[in-house]
PDB file of N, CA and C in Angstrom:
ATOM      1  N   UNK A   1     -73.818  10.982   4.009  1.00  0.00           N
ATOM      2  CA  UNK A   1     -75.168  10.484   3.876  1.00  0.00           C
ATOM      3  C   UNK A   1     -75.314   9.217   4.717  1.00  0.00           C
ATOM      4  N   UNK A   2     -76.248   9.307   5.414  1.00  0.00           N
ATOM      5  CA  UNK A   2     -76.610   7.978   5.931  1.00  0.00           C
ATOM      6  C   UNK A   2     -76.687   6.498   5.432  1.00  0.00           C
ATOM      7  N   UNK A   3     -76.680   5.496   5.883  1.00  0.00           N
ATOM      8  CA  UNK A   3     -76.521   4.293   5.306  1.00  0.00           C
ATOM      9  C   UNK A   3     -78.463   3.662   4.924  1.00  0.00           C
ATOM     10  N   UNK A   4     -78.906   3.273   4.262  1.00  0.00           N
ATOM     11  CA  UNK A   4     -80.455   3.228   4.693  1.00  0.00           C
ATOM     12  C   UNK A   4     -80.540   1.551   5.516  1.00  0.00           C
ATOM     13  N   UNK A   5     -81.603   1.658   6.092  1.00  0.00           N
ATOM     14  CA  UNK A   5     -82.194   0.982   6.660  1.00  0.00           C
ATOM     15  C   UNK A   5     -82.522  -0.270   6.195  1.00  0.00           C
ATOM     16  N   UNK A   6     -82.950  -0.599   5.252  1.00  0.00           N
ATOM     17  CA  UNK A   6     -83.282  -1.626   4.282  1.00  0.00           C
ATOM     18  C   UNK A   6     -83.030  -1.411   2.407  1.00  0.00           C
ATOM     19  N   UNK A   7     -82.943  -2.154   1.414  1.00  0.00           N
ATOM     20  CA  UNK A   7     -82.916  -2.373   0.418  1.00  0.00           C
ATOM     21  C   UNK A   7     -83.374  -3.547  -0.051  1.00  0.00           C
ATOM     22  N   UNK A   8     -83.874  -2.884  -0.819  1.00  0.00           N
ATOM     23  CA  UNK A   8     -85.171  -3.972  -1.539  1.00  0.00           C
ATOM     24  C   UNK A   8     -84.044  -4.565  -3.022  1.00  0.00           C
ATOM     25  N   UNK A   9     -84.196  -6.475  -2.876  1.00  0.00           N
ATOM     26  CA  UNK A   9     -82.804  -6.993  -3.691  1.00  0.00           C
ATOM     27  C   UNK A   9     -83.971  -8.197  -4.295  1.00  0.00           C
ATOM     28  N   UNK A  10     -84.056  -8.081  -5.384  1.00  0.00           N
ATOM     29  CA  UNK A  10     -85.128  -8.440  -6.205  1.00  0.00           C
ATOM     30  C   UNK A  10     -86.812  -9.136  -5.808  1.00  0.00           C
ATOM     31  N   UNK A  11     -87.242  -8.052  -5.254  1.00  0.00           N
ATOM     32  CA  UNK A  11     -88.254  -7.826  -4.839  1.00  0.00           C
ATOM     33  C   UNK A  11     -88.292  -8.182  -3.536  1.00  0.00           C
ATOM     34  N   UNK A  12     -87.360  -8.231  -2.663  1.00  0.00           N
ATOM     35  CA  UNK A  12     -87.261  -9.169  -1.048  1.00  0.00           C
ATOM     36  C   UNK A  12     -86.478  -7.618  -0.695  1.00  0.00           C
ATOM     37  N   UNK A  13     -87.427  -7.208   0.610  1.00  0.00           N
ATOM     38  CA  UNK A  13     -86.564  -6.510   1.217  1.00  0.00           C
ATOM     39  C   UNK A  13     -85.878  -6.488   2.062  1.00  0.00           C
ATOM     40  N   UNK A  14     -84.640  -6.495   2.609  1.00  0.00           N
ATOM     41  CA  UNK A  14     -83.504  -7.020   3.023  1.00  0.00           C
ATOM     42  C   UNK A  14     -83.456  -5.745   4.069  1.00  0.00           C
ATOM     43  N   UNK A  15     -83.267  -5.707   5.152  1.00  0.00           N
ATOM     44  CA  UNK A  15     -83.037  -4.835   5.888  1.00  0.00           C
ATOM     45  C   UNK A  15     -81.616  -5.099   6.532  1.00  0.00           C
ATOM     46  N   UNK A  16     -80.832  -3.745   6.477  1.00  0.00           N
ATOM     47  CA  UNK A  16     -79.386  -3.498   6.744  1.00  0.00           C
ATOM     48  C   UNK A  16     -79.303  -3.316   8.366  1.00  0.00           C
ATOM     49  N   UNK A  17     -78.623  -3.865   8.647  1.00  0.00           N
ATOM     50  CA  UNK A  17     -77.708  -3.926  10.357  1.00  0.00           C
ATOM     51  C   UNK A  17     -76.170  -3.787  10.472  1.00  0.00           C
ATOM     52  N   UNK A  18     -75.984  -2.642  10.920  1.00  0.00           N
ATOM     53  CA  UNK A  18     -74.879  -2.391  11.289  1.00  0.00           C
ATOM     54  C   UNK A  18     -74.288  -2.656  12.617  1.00  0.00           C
ATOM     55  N   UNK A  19     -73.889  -3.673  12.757  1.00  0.00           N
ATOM     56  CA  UNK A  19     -73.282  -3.695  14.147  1.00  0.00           C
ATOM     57  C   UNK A  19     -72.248  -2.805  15.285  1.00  0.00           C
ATOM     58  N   UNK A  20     -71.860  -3.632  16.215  1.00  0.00           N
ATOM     59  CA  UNK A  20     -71.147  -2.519  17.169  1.00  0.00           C
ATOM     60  C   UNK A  20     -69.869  -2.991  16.473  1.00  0.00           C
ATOM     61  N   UNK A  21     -68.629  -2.672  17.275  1.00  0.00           N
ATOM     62  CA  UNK A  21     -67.503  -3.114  16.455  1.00  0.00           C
ATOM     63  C   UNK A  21     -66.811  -4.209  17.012  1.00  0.00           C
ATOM     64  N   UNK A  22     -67.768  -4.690  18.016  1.00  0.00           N
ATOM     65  CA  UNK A  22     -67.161  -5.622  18.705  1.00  0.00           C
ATOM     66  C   UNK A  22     -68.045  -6.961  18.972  1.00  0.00           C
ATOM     67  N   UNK A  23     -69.049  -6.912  17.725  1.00  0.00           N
ATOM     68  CA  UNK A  23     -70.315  -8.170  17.642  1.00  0.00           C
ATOM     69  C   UNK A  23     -70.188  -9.456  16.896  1.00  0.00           C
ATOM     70  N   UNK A  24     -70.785  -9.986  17.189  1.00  0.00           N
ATOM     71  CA  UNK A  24     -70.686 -11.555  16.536  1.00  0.00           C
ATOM     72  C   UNK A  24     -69.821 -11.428  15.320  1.00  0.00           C
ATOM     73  N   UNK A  25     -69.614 -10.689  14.572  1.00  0.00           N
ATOM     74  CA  UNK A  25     -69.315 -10.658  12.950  1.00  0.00           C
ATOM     75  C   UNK A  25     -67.913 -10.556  13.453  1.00  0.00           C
ATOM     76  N   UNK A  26     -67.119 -10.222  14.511  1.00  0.00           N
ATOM     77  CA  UNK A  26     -66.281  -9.610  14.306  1.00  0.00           C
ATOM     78  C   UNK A  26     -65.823 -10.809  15.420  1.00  0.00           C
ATOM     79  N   UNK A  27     -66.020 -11.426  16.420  1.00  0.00           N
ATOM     80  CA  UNK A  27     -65.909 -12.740  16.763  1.00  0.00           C
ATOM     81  C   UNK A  27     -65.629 -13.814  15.559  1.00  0.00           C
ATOM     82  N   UNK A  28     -66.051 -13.991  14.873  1.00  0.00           N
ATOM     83  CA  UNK A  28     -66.094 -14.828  13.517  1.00  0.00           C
ATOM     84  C   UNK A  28     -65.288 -14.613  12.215  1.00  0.00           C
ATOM     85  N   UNK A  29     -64.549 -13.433  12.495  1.00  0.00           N
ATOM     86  CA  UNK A  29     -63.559 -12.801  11.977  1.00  0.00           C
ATOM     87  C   UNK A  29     -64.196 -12.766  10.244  1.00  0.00           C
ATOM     88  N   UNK A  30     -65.699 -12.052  10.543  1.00  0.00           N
ATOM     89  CA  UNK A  30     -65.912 -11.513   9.332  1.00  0.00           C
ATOM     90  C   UNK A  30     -66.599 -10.123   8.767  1.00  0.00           C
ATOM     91  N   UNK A  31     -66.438  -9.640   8.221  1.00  0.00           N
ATOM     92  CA  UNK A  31     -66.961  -8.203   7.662  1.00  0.00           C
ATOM     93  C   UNK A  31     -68.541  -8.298   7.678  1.00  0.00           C
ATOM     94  N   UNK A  32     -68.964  -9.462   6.952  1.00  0.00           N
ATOM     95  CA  UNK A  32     -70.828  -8.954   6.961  1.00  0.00           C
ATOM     96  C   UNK A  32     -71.343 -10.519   6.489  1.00  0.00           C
ATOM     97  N   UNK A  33     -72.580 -10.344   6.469  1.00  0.00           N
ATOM     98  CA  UNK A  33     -72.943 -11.978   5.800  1.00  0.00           C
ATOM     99  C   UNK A  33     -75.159 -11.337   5.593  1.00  0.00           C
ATOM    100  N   UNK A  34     -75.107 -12.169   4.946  1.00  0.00           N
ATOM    101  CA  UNK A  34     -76.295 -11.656   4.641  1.00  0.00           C
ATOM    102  C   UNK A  34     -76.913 -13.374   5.502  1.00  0.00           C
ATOM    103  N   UNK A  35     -78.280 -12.813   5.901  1.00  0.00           N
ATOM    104  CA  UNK A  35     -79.491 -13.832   6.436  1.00  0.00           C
ATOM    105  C   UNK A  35     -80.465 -14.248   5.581  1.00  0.00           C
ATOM    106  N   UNK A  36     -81.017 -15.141   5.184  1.00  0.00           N
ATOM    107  CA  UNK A  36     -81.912 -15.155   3.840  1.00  0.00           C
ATOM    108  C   UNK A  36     -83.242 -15.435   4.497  1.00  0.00           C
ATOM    109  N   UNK A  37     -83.090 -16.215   5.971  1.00  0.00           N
ATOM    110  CA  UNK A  37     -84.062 -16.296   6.542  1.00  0.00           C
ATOM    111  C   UNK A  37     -85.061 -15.297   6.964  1.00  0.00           C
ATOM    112  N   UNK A  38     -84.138 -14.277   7.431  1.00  0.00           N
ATOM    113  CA  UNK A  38     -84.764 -13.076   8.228  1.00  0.00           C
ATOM    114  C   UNK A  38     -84.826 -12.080   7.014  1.00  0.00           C
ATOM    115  N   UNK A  39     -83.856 -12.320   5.912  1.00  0.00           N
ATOM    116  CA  UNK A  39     -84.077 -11.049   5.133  1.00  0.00           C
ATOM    117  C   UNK A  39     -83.137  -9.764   5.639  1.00  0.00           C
ATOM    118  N   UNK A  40     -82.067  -9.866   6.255  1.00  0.00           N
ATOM    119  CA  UNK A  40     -81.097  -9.341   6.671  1.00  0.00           C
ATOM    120  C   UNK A  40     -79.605  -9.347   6.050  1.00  0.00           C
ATOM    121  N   UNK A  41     -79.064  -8.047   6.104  1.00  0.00           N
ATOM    122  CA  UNK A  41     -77.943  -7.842   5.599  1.00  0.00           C
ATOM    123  C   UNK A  41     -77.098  -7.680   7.102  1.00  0.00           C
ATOM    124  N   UNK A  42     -76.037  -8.392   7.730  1.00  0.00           N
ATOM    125  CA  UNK A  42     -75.013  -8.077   8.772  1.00  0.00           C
ATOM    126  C   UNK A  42     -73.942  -7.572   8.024  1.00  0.00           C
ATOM    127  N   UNK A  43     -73.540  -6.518   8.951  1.00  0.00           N
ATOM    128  CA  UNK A  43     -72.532  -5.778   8.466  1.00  0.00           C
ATOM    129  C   UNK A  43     -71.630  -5.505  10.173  1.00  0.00           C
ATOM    130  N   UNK A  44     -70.313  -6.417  10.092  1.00  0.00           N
ATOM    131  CA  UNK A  44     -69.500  -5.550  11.509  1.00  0.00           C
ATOM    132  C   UNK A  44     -69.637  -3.796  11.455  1.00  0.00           C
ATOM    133  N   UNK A  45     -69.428  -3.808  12.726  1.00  0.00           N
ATOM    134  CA  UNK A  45     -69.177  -2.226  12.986  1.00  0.00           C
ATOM    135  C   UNK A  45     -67.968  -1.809  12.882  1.00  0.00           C
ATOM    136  N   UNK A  46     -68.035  -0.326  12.986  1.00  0.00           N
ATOM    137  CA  UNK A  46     -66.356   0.207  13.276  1.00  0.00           C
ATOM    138  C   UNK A  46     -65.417   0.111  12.015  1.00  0.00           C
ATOM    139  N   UNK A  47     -65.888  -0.253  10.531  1.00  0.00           N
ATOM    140  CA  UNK A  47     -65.185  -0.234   9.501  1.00  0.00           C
ATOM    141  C   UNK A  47     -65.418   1.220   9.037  1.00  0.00           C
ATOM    142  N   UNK A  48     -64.568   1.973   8.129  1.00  0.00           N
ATOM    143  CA  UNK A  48     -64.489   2.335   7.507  1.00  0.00           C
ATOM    144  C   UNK A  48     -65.833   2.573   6.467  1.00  0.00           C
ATOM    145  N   UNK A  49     -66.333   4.274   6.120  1.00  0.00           N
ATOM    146  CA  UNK A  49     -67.707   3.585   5.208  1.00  0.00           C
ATOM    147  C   UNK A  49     -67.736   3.270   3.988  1.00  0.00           C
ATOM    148  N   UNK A  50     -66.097   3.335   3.383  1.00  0.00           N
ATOM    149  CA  UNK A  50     -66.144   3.300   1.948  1.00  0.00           C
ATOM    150  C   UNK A  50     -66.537   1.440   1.867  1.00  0.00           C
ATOM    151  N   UNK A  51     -65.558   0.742   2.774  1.00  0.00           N
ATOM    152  CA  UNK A  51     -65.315  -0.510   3.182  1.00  0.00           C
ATOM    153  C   UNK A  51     -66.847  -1.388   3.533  1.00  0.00           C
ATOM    154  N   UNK A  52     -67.384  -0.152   4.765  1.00  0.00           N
ATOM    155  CA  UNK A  52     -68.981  -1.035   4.862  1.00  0.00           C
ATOM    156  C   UNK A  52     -69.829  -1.049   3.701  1.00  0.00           C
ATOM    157  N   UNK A  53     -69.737   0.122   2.945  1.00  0.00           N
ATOM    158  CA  UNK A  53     -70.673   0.199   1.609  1.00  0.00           C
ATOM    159  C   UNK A  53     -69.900  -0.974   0.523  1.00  0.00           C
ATOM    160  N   UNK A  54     -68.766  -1.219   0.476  1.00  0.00           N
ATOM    161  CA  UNK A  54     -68.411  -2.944  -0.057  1.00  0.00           C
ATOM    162  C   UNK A  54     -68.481  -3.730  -0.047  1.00  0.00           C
ATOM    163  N   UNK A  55     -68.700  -4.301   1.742  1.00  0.00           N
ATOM    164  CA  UNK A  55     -69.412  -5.084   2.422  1.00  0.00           C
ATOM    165  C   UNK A  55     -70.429  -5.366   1.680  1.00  0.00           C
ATOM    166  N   UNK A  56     -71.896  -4.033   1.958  1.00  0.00           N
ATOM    167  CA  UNK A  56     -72.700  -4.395   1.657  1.00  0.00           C
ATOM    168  C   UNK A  56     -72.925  -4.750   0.267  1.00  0.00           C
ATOM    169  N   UNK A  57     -71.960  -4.551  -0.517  1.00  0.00           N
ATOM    170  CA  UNK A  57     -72.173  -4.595  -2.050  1.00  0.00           C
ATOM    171  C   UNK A  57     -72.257  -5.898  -2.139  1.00  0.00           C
ATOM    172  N   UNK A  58     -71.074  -6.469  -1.258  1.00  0.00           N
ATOM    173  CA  UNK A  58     -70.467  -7.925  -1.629  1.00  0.00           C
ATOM    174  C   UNK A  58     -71.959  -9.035  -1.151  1.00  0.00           C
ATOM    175  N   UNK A  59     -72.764  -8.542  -0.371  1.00  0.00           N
ATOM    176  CA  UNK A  59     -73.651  -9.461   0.436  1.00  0.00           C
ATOM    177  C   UNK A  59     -74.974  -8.944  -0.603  1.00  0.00           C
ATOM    178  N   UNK A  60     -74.872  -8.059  -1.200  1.00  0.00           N
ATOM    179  CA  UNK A  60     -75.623  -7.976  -2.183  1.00  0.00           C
ATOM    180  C   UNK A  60     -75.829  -8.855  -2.778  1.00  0.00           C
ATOM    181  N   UNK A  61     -74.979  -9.352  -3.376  1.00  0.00           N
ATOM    182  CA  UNK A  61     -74.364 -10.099  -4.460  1.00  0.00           C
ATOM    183  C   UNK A  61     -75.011 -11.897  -4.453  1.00  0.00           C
ATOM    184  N   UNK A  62     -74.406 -11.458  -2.568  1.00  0.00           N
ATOM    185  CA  UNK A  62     -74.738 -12.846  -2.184  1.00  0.00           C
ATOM    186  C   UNK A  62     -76.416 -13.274  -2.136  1.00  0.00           C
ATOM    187  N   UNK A  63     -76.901 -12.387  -1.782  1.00  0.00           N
ATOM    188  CA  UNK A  63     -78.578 -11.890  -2.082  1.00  0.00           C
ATOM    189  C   UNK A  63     -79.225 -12.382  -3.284  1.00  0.00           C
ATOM    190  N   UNK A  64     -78.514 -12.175  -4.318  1.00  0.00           N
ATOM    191  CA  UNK A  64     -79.274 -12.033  -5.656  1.00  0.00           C
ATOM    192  C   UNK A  64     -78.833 -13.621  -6.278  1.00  0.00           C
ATOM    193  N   UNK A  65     -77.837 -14.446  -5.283  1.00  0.00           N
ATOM    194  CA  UNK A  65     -77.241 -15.142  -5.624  1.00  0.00           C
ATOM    195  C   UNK A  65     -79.124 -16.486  -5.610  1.00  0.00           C
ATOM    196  N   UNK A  66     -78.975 -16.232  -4.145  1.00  0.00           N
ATOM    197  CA  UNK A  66     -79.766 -16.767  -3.355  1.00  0.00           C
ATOM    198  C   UNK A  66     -81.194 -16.662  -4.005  1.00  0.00           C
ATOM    199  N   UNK A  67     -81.782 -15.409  -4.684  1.00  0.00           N
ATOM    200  CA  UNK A  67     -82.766 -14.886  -4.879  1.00  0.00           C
ATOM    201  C   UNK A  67     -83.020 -16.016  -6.232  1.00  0.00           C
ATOM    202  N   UNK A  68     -81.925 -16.110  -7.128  1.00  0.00           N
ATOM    203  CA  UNK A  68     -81.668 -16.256  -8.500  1.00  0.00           C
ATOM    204  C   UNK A  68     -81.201 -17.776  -8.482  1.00  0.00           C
ATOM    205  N   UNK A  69     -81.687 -17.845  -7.052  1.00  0.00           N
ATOM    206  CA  UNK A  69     -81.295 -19.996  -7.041  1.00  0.00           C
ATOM    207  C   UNK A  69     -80.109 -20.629  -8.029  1.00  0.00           C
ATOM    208  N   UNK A  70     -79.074 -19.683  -8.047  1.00  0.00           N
ATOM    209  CA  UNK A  70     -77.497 -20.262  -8.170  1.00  0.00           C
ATOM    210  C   UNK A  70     -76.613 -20.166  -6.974  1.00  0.00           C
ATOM    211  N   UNK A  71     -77.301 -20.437  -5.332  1.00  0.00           N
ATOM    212  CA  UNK A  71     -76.332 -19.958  -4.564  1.00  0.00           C
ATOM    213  C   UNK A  71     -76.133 -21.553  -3.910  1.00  0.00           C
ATOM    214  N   UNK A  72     -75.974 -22.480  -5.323  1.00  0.00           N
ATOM    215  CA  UNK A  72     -75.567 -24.439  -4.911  1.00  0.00           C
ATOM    216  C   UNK A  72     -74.721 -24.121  -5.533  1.00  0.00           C
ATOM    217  N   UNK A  73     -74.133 -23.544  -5.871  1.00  0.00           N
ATOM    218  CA  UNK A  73     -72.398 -23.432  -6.248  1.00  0.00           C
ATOM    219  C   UNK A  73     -71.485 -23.509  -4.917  1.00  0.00           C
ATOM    220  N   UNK A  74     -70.648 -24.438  -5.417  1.00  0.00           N
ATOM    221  CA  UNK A  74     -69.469 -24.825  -4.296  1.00  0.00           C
ATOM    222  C   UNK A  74     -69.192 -23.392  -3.384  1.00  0.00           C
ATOM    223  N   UNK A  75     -68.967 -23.345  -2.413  1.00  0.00           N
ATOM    224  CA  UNK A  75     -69.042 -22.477  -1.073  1.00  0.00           C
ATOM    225  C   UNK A  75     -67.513 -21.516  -1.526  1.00  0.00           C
ATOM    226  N   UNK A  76     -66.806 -22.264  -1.734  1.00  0.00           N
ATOM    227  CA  UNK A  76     -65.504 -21.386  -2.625  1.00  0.00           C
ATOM    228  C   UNK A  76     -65.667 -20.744  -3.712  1.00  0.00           C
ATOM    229  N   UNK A  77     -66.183 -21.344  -4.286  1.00  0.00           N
ATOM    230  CA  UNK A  77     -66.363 -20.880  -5.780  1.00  0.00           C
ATOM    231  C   UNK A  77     -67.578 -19.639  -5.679  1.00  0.00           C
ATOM    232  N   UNK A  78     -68.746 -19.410  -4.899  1.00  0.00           N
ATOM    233  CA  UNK A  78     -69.614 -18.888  -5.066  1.00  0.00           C
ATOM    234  C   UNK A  78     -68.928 -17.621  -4.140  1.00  0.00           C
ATOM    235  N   UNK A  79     -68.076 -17.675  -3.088  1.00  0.00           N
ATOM    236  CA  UNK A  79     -67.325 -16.496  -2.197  1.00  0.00           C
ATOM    237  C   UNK A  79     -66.389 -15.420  -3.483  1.00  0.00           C
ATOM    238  N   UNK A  80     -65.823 -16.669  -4.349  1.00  0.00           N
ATOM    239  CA  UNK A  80     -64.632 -15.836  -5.127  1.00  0.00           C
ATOM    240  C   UNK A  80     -65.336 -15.302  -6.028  1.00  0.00           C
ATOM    241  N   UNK A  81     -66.510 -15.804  -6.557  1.00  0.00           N
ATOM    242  CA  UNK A  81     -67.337 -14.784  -7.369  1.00  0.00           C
ATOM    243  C   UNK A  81     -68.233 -13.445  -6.594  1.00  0.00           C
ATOM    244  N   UNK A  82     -68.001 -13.327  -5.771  1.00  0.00           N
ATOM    245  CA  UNK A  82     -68.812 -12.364  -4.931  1.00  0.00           C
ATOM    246  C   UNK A  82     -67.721 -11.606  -4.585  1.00  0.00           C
ATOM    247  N   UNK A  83     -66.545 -11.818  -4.229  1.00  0.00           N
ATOM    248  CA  UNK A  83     -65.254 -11.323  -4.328  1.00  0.00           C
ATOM    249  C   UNK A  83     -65.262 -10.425  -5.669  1.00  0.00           C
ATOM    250  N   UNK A  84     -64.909 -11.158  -6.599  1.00  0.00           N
ATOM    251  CA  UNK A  84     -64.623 -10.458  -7.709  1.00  0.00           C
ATOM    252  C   UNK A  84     -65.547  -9.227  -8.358  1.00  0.00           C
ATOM    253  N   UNK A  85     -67.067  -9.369  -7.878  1.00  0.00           N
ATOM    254  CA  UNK A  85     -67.994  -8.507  -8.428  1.00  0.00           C
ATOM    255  C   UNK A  85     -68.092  -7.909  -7.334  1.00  0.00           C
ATOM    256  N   UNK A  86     -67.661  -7.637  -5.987  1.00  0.00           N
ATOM    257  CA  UNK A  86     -68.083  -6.423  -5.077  1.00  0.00           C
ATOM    258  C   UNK A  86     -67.246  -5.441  -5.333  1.00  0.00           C
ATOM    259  N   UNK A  87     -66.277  -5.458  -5.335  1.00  0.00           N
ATOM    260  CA  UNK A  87     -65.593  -3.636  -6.306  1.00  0.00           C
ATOM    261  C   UNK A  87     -65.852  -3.420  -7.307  1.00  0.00           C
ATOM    262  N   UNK A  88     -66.093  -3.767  -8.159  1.00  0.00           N
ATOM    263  CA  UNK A  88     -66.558  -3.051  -9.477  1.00  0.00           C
ATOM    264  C   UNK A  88     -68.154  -2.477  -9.209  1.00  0.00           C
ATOM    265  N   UNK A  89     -68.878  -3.686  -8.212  1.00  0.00           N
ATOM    266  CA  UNK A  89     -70.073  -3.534  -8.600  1.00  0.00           C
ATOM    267  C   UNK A  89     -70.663  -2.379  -7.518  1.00  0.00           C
ATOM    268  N   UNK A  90     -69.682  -2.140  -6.287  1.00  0.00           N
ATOM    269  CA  UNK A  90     -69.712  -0.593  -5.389  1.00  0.00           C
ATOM    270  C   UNK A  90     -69.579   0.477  -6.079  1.00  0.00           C
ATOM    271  N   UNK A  91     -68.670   0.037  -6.773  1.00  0.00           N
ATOM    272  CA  UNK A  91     -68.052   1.326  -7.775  1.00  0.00           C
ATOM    273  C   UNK A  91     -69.085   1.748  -8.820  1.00  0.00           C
ATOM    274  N   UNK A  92     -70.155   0.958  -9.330  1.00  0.00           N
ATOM    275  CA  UNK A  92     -70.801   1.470 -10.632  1.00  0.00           C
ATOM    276  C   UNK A  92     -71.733   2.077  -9.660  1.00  0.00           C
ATOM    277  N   UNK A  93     -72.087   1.343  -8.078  1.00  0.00           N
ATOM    278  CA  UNK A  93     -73.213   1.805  -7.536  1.00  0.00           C
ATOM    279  C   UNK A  93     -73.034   2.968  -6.952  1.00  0.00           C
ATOM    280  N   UNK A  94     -71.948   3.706  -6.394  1.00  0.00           N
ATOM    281  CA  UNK A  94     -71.062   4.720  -5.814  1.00  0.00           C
ATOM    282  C   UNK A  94     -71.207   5.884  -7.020  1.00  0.00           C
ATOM    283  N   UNK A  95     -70.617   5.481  -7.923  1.00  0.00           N
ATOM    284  CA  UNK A  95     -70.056   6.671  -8.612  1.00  0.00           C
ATOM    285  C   UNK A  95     -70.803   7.163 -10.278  1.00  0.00           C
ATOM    286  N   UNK A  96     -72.422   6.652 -10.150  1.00  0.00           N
ATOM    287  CA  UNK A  96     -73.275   6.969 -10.899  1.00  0.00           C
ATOM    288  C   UNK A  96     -74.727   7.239 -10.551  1.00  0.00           C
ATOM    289  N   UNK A  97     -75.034   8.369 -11.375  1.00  0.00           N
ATOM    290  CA  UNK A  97     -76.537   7.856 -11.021  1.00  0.00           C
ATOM    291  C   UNK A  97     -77.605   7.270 -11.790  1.00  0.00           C
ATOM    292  N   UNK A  98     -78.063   6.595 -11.067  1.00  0.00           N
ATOM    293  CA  UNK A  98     -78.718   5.595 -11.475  1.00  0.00           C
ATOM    294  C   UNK A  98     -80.341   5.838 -11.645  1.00  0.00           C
ATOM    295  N   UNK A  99     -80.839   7.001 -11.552  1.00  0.00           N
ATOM    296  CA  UNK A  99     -82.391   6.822 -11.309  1.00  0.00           C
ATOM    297  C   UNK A  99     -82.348   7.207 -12.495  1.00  0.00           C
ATOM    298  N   UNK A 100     -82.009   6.484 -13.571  1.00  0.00           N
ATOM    299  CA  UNK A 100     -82.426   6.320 -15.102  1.00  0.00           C
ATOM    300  C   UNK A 100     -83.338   5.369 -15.210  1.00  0.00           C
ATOM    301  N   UNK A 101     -82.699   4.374 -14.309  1.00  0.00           N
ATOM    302  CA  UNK A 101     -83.757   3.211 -14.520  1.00  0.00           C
ATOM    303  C   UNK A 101     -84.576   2.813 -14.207  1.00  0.00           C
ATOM    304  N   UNK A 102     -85.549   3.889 -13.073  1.00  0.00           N
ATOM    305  CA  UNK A 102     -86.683   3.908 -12.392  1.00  0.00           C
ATOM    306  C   UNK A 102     -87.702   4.528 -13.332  1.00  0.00           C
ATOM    307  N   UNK A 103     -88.299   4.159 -13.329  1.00  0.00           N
ATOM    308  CA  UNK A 103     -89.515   3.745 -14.428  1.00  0.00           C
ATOM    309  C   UNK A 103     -90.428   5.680 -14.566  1.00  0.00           C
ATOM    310  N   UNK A 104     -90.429   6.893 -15.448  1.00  0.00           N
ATOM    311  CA  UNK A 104     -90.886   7.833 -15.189  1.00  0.00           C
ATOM    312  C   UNK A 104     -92.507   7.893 -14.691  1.00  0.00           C
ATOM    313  N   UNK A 105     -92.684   8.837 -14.095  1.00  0.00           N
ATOM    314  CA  UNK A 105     -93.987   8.663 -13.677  1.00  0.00           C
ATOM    315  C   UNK A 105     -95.483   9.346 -14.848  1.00  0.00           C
ATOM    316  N   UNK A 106     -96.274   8.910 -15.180  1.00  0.00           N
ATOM    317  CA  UNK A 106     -96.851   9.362 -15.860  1.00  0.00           C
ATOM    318  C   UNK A 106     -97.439  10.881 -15.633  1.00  0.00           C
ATOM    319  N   UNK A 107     -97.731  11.625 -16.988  1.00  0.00           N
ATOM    320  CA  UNK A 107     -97.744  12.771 -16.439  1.00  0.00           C
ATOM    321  C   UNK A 107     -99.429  12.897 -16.521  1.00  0.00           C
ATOM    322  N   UNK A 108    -100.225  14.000 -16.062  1.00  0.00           N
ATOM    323  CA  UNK A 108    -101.534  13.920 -16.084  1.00  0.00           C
ATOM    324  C   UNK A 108    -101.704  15.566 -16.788  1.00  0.00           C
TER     325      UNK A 108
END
């Protein structure tokens, strides 16, 4: 399945970029970083997709951090918590489905 284009991360839609495998992210010797300015998710190229879909989990994270104005937590401290919740939190998003929690549509 394709990767989508954008995701909407509490009400801000964040549009996903996948890079080449040889772009800025990967100069900087990092996997992905999210933009808050532009509303962008960076993701290096050339990983693995179980790995990019972790990525993006992890910059998720960092998203909601930002969104939810706790992202003045020390720069260490706020990485190792984004650390710790991007595998579990790929994994619940990976390996369930989730359109329980989309609201049913009324019937007529």
């Amino acid at each position: 399945m394709d990767k989508p284009k954008s995701i909407n991360i509490g009400g801000l839609e964040y549009g996903i970029v996948i890079g080449e495998k040889d772009d800025y992210l990967a100069a900087k010797d990092r996997a992905g970083e999210v933009d808050h300015v532009n509303q962008k998710i960076l993701v290096r190229g050339g990983m693995g997709s179980d790995f990019t879909d972790q990525v993006i989990a992890h910059e998720i994270i960092h998203a909601l951090f930002f969104i939810a104005q706790i992202d003045g937590l020390d720069q260490d401290l706020n990485e190792k918590v984004c650390l710790g919740l991007e595998n579990p939190m790929f994994r619940m998003l990976r390996d369930n489905d989730l359109s329980w929690f989309r609201p049913q549509k009324a019937q007529k």
